[in-house]
Protein backbone atom coordinates (compact mmCIF):
# COMPACT_ATOMS: atom_id res chain seq x y z
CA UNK A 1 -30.26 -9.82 2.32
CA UNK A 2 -31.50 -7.12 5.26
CA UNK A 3 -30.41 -6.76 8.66
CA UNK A 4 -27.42 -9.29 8.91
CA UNK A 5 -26.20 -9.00 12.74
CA UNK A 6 -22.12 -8.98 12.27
CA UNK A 7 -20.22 -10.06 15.27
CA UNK A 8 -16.59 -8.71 14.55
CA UNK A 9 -13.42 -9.93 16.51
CA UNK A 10 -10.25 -7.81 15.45
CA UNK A 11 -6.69 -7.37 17.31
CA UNK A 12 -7.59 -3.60 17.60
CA UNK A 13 -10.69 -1.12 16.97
CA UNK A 14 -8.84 1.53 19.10
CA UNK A 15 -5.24 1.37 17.71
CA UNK A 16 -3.80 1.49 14.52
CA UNK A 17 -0.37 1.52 15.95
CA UNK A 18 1.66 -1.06 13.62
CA UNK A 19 -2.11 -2.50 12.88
CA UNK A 20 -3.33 -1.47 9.63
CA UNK A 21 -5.76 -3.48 9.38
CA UNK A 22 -7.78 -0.98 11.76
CA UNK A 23 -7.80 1.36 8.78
CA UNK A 24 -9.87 -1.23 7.03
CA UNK A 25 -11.98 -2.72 9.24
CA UNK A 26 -12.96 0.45 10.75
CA UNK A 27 -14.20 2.20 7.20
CA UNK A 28 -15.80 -1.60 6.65
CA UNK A 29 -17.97 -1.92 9.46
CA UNK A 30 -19.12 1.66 9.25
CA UNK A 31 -20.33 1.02 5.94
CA UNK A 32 -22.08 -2.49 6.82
CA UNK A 33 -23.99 -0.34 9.50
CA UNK A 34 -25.25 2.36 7.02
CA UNK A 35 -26.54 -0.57 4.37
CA UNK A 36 -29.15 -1.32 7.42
CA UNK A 37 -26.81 -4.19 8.76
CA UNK A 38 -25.65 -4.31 12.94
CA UNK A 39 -22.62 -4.52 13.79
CA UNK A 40 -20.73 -5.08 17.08
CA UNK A 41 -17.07 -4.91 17.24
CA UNK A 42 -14.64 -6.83 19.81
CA UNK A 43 -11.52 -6.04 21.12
CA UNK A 44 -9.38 -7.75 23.82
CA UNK A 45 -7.99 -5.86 26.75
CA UNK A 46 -4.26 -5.58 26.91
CA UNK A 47 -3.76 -6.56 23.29
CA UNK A 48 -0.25 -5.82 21.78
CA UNK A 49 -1.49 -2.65 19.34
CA UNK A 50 -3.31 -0.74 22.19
CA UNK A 51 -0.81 -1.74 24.82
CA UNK A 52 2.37 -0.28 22.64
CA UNK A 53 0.64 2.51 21.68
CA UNK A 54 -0.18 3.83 24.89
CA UNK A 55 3.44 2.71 26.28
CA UNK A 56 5.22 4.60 23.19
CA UNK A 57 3.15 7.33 22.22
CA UNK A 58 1.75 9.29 25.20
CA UNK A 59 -0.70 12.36 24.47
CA UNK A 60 -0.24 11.67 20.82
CA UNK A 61 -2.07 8.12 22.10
CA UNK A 62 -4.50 9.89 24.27
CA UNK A 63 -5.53 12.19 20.83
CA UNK A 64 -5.50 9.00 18.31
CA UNK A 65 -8.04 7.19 20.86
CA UNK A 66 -9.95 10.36 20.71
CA UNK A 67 -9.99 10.84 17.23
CA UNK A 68 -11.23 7.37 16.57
CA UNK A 69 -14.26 7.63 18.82
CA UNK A 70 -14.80 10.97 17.47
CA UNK A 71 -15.00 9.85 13.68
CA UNK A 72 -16.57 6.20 14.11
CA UNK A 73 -19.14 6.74 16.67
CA UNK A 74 -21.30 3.95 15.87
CA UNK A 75 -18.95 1.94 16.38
CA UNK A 76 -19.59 0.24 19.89
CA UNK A 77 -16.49 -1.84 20.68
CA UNK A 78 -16.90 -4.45 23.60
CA UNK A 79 -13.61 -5.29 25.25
CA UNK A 80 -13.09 -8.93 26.70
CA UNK A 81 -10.39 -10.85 28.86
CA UNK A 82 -8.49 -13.22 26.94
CA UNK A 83 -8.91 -15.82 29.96
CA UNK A 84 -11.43 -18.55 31.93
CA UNK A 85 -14.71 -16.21 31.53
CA UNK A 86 -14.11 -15.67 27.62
CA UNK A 87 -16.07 -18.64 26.96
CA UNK A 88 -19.38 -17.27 29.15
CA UNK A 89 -18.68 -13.89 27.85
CA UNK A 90 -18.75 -15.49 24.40
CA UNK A 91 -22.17 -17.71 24.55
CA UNK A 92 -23.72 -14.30 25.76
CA UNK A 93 -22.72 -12.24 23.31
CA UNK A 94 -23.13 -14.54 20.15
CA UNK A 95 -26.49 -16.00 20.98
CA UNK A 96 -28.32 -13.90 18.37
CA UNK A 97 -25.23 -13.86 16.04
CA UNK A 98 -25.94 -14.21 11.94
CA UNK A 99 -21.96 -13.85 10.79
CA UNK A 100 -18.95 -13.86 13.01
CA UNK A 101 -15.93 -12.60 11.33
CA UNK A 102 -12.80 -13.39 12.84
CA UNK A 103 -9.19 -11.26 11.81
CA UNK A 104 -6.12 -13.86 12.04
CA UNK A 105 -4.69 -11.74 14.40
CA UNK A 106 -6.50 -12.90 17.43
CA UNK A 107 -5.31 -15.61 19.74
CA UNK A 108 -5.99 -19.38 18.62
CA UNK A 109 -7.40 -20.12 21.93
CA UNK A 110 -10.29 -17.47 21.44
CA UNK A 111 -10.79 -18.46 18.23
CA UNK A 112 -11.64 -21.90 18.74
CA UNK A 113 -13.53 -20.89 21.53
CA UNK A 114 -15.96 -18.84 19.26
CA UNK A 115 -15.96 -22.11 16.85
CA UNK A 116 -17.36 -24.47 19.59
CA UNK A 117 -20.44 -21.96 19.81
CA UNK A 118 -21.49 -21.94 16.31
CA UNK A 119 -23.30 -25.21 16.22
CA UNK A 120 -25.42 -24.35 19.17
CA UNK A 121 -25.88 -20.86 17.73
CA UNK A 122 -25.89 -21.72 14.59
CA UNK A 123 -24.11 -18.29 13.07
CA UNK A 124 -21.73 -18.48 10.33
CA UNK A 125 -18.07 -17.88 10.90
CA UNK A 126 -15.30 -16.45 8.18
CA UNK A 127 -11.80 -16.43 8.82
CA UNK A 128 -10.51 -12.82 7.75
CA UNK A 129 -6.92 -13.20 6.67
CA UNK A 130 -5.02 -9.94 6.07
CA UNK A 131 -0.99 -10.66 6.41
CA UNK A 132 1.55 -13.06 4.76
CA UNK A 133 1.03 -15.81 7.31
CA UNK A 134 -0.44 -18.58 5.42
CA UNK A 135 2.67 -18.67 3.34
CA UNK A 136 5.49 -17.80 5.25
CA UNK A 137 4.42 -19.27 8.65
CA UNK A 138 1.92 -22.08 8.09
CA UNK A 139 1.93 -23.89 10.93
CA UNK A 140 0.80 -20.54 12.92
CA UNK A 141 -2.32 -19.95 10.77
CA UNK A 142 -3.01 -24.52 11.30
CA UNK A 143 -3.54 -23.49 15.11
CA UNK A 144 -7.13 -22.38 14.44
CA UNK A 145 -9.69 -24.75 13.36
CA UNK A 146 -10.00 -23.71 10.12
CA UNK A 147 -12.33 -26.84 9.32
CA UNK A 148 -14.61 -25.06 11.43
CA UNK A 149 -15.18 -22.01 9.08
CA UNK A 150 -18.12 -21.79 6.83
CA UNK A 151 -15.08 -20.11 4.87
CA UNK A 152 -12.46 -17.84 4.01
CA UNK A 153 -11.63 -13.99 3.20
CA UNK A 154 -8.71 -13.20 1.83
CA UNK A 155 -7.04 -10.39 1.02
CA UNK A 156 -5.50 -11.28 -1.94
CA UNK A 157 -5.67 -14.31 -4.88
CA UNK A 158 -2.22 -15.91 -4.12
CA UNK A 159 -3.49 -15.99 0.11
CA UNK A 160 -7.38 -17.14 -1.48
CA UNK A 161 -5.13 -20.37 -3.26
CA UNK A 162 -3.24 -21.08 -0.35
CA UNK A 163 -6.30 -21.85 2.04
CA UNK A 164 -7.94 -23.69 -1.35
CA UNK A 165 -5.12 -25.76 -2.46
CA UNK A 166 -3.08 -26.04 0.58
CA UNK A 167 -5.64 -26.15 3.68
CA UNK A 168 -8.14 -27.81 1.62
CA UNK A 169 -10.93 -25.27 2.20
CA UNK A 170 -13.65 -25.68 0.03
CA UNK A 171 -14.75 -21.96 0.21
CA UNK A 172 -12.28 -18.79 0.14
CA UNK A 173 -13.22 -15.66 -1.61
CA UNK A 174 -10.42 -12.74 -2.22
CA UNK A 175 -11.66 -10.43 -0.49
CA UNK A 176 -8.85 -7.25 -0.99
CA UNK A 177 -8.75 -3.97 1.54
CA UNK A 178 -10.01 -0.77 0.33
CA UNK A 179 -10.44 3.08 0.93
CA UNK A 180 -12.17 4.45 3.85
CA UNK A 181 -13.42 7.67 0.95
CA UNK A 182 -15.21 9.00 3.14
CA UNK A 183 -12.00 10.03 5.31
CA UNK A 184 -9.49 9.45 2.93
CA UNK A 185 -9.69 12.49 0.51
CA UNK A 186 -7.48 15.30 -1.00
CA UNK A 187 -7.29 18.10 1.15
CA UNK A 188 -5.78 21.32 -0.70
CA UNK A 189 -2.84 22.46 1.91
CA UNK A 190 0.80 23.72 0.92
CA UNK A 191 3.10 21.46 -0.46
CA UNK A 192 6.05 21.94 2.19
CA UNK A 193 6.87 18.06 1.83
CA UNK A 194 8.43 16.84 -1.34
CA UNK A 195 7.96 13.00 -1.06
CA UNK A 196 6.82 10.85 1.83
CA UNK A 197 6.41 8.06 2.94
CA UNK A 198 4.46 6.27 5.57
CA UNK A 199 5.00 2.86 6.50
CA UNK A 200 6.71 0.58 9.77
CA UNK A 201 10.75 -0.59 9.64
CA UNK A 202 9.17 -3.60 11.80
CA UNK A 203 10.73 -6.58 11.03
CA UNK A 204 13.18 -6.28 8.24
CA UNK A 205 11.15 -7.32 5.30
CA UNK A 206 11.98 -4.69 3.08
CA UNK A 207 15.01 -3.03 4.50
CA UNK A 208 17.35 -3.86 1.71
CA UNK A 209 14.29 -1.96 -0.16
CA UNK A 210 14.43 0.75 1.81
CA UNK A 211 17.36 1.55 0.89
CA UNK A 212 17.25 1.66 -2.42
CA UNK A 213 14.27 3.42 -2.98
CA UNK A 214 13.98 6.07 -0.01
CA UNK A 215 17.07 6.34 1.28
CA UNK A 216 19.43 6.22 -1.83
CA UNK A 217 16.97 8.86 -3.53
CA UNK A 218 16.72 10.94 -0.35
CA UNK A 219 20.71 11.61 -0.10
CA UNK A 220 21.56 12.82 -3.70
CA UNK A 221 18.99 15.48 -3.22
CA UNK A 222 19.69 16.58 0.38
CA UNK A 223 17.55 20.12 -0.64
CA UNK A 224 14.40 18.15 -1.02
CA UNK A 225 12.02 17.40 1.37
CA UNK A 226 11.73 13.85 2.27
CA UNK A 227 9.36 12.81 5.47
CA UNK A 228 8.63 9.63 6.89
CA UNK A 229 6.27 7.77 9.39
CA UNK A 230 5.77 4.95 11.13
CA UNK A 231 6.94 2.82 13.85
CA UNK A 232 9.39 0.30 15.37
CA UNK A 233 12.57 2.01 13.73
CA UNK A 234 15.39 1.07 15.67
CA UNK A 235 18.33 3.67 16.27
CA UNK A 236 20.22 2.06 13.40
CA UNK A 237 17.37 2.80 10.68
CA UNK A 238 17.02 6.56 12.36
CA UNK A 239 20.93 7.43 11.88
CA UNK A 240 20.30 6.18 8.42
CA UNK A 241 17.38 8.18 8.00
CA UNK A 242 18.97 10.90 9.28
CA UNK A 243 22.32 10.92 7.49
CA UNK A 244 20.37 10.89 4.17
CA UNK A 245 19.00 13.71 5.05
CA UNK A 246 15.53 12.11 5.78
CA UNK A 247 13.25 13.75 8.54
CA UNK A 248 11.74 11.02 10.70
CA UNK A 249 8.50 12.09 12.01
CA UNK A 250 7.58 8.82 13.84
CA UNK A 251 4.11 7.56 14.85
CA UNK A 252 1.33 8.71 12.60
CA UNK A 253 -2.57 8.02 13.62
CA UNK A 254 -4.30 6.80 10.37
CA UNK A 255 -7.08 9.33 10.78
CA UNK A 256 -4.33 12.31 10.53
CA UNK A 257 -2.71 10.70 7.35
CA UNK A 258 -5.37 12.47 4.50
CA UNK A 259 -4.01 16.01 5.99
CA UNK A 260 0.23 14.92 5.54
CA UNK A 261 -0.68 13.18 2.13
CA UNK A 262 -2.43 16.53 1.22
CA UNK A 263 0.81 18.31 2.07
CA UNK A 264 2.81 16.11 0.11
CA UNK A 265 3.71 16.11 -3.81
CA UNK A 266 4.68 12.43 -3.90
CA UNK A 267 4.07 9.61 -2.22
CA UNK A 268 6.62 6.57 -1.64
CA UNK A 269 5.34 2.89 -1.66
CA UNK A 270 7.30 0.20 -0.55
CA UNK A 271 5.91 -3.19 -0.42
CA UNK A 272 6.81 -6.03 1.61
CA UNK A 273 9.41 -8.51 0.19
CA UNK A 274 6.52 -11.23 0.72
CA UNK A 275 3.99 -9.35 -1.88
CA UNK A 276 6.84 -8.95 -4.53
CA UNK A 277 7.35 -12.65 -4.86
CA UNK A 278 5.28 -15.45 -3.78
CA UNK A 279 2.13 -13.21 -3.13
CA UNK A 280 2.69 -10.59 -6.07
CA UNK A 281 -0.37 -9.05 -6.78
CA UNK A 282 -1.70 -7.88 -3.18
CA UNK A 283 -1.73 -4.36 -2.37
CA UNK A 284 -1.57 -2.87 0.91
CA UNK A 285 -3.98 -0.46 2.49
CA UNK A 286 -1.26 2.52 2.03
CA UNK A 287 -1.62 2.22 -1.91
CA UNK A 288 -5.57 2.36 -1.43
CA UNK A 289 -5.73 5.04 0.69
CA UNK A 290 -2.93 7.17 -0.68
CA UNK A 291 -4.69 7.02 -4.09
CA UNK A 292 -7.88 7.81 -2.69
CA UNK A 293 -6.40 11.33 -1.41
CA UNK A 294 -5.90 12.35 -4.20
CA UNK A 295 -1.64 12.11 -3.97
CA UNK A 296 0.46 10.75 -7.35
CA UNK A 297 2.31 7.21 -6.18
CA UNK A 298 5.29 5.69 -6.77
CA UNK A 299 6.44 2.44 -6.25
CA UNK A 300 9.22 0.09 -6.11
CA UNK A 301 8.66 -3.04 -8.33
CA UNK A 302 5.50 -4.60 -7.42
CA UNK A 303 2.98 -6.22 -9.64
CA UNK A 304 -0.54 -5.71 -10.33
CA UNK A 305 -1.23 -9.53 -10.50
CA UNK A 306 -4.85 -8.79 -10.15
CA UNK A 307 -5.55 -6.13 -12.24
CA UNK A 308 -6.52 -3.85 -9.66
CA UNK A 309 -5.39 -0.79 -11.44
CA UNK A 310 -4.01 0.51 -14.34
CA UNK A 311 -0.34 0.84 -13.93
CA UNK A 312 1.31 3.83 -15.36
CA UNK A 313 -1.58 5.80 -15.36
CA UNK A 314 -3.16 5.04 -11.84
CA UNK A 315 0.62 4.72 -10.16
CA UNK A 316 4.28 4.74 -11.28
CA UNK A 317 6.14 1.89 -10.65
CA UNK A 318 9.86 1.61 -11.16
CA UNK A 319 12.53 -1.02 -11.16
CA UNK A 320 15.26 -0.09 -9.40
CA UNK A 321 17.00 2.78 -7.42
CA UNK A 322 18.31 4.92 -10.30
CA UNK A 323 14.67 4.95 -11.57
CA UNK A 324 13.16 5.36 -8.75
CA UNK A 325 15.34 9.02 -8.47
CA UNK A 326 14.94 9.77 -12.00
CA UNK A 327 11.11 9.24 -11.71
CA UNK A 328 10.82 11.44 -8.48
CA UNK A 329 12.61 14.15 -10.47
CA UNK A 330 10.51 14.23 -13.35
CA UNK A 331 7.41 14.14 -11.33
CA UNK A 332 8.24 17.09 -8.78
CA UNK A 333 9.06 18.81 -12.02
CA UNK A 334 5.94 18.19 -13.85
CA UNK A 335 2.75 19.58 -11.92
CA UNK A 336 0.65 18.04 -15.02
CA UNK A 337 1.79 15.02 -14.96
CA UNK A 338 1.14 14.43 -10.86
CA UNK A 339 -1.95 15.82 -11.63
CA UNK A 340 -2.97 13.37 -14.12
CA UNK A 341 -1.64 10.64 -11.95
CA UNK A 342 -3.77 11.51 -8.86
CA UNK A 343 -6.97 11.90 -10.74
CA UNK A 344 -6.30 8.51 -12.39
CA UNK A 345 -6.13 6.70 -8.91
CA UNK A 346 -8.20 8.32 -7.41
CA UNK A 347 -11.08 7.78 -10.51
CA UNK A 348 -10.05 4.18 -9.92
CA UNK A 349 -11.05 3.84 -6.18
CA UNK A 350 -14.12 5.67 -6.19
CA UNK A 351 -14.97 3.05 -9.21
CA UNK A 352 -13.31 -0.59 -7.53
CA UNK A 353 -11.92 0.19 -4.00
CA UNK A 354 -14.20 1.99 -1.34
CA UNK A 355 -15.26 0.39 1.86
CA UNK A 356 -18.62 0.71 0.36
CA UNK A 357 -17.61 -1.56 -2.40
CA UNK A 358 -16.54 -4.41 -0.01
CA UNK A 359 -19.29 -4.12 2.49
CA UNK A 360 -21.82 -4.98 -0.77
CA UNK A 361 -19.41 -7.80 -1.82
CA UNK A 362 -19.37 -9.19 2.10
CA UNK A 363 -23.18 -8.72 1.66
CA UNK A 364 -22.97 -10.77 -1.29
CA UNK A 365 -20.85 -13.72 -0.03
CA UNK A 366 -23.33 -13.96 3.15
CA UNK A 367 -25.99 -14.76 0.36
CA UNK A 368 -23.78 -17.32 -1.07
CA UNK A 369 -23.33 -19.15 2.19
CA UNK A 370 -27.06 -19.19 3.15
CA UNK A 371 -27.87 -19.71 -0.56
């Protein structure tokens, strides 16, 4: 199937700030538009990413804006007002539509307003569902019209069974997030940081982990160098960090993280409490893209539900603080056996989890629908 026109609508092109679905989405369309596909990518003006990063970031905003242009130059993002002339702006722009694929994080009321088109247009439309919503906050996701939807990508089995079983949608496929390879890669730097880890405080769904995997580790070793980045870390979290001895390096743009994973030894993942229980088995883009540079990982529990990779040889995972420090130890110790580690994972994304990979499979599920 040649020259599908894709109609995107996601929170934020332009900012990754606390939006990591960007990282995705960006690598993802770039990859439909090399396979021969177009692809035209909508933003709204003012949204909540773009807005906060600007507000909270200054130049470092100004240079992450940059960047992104810079690197994805094909893709042309179209801005919109999330008010009365949506709906003309809309029926102009998705006349000539084949898919629209629409991220969860956009506003119900523009949503639905894209839905009312597609039987005059007569494009598809997939919901594109990349967060714990659908099982911790129903009702929110029941605003769209999800009987609407030719069908359903999501980013993980447990999230593909929810909109099945629960929403009573007859099609979902799991659709998981993947490497941008192209621009996430090892880069061969010095190793000034010991272990680091990138990620948001946000909304206290892991701080309890947090503690016991970064910060208890971090302050019976205060001579090794522990970094972190990210976002929305309120003073509390940052006298934490910084009586463990943790440097806090705050906002990171996704583009710059390949170069401060190629200075790093280890790599820390910390998964949300959500995709520990009730969604175990779904990754986020950090293990993907960590992996895919080439950096060893190690986790606190999570399970590979899915059998996305081969734990213990593609990633360490370990079951609780003491293991967790025992674990970094022997790894900064043992420059063969990071080694081995970071050519396992990253064998296993070039093999399962590019962009490339999930651009064919989107390809594929289009066929299905017009099949």
């Amino acid at each position: 199937m040649s020259g599908i026109k894709f109609h995107f609508f996601a929170h934020s092109w332009a900012s990754d700030w606390n939006h990591g679905n960007a990282h995705f989405l960006r690598g993802l369309a770039r990859s439909l538009e090399r396979m021969g596909h177009k692809v035209l990518c909508y933003e709204q003006l003012g949204g909540w990413s773009l807005s906060n990063l600007v507000r909270e970031e200054g130049e470092r905003a100004v240079d992450a804006i940059d960047t992104f242009r810079r690197e994805f130059p094909e893709l042309k993002v179209q801005f919109y007002n999330n008010d009365e002339s949506f709906a003309q702006f809309a029926a102009h722009h998705l006349r000539e539509a084949d898919v629209v694929v629409i991220h969860e994080w956009n506003d119900p009321q523009i949503v639905n307003t894209i839905l009312d088109l597609k039987k005059k247009y007569g494009f598809r439309a997939l919901f594109h569902d990349t967060h714990h919503r659908a099982y911790t906050s129903p009702r929110e996701i029941l605003r769209f019209r999800l009987d609407l939807f030719d069908g359903v990508l999501a980013f993980g089995e447990a999230i593909r069974r929810i909109y099945t079983d629960g929403f009573g949608i007859a099609k979902a496929w799991t659709f998981h997030e993947a490497a941008d390879a192209e621009r996430f890669r090892p880069f061969n730097l010095p190793k000034d940081i010991d272990l680091v880890w990138v990620g948001n405080w946000g909304d206290e769904e892991r701080t309890k982990e947090l503690l016991e995997f970064l910060v208890g580790p971090a302050a019976t070793e205060p001579k090794r160098k522990t970094v972190v980045h990210g976002v929305r870390y309120p003073d509390h979290a940052l006298n934490t960090l910084r009586e463990a001895g943790i440097e806090y390096r705050g906002y990171l743009p996704n583009l710059s993280a390949p170069r401060v994973y190629g200075a790093s030894k280890l790599s820390l993942h910390v998964p949300r409490r959500q995709y520990t229980n009730g969604l175990s088995g779904i990754p986020t883009i950090r293990v993907f893209e960590t992996l895919s540079c080439g950096i060893p990982l190690v986790c606190s529990p999570w399970e590979d539900m899915e059998g996305l990779f081969r734990p213990g040889e593609d990633y360490v995972c370990v079951p609780d603080g003491a293991a967790m420090k025992a674990e970094i130890e022997h790894l900064l110790r043992d420059d063969r056996a990071r080694e081995q580690l970071a050519t396992n994972g990253m064998e296993t994304i070039h093999n399962r989890h590019t962009c490339e990979h999930r651009a064919n499979q989107l390809v594929e599920i289009c066929k299905e629908l017009n099949a």
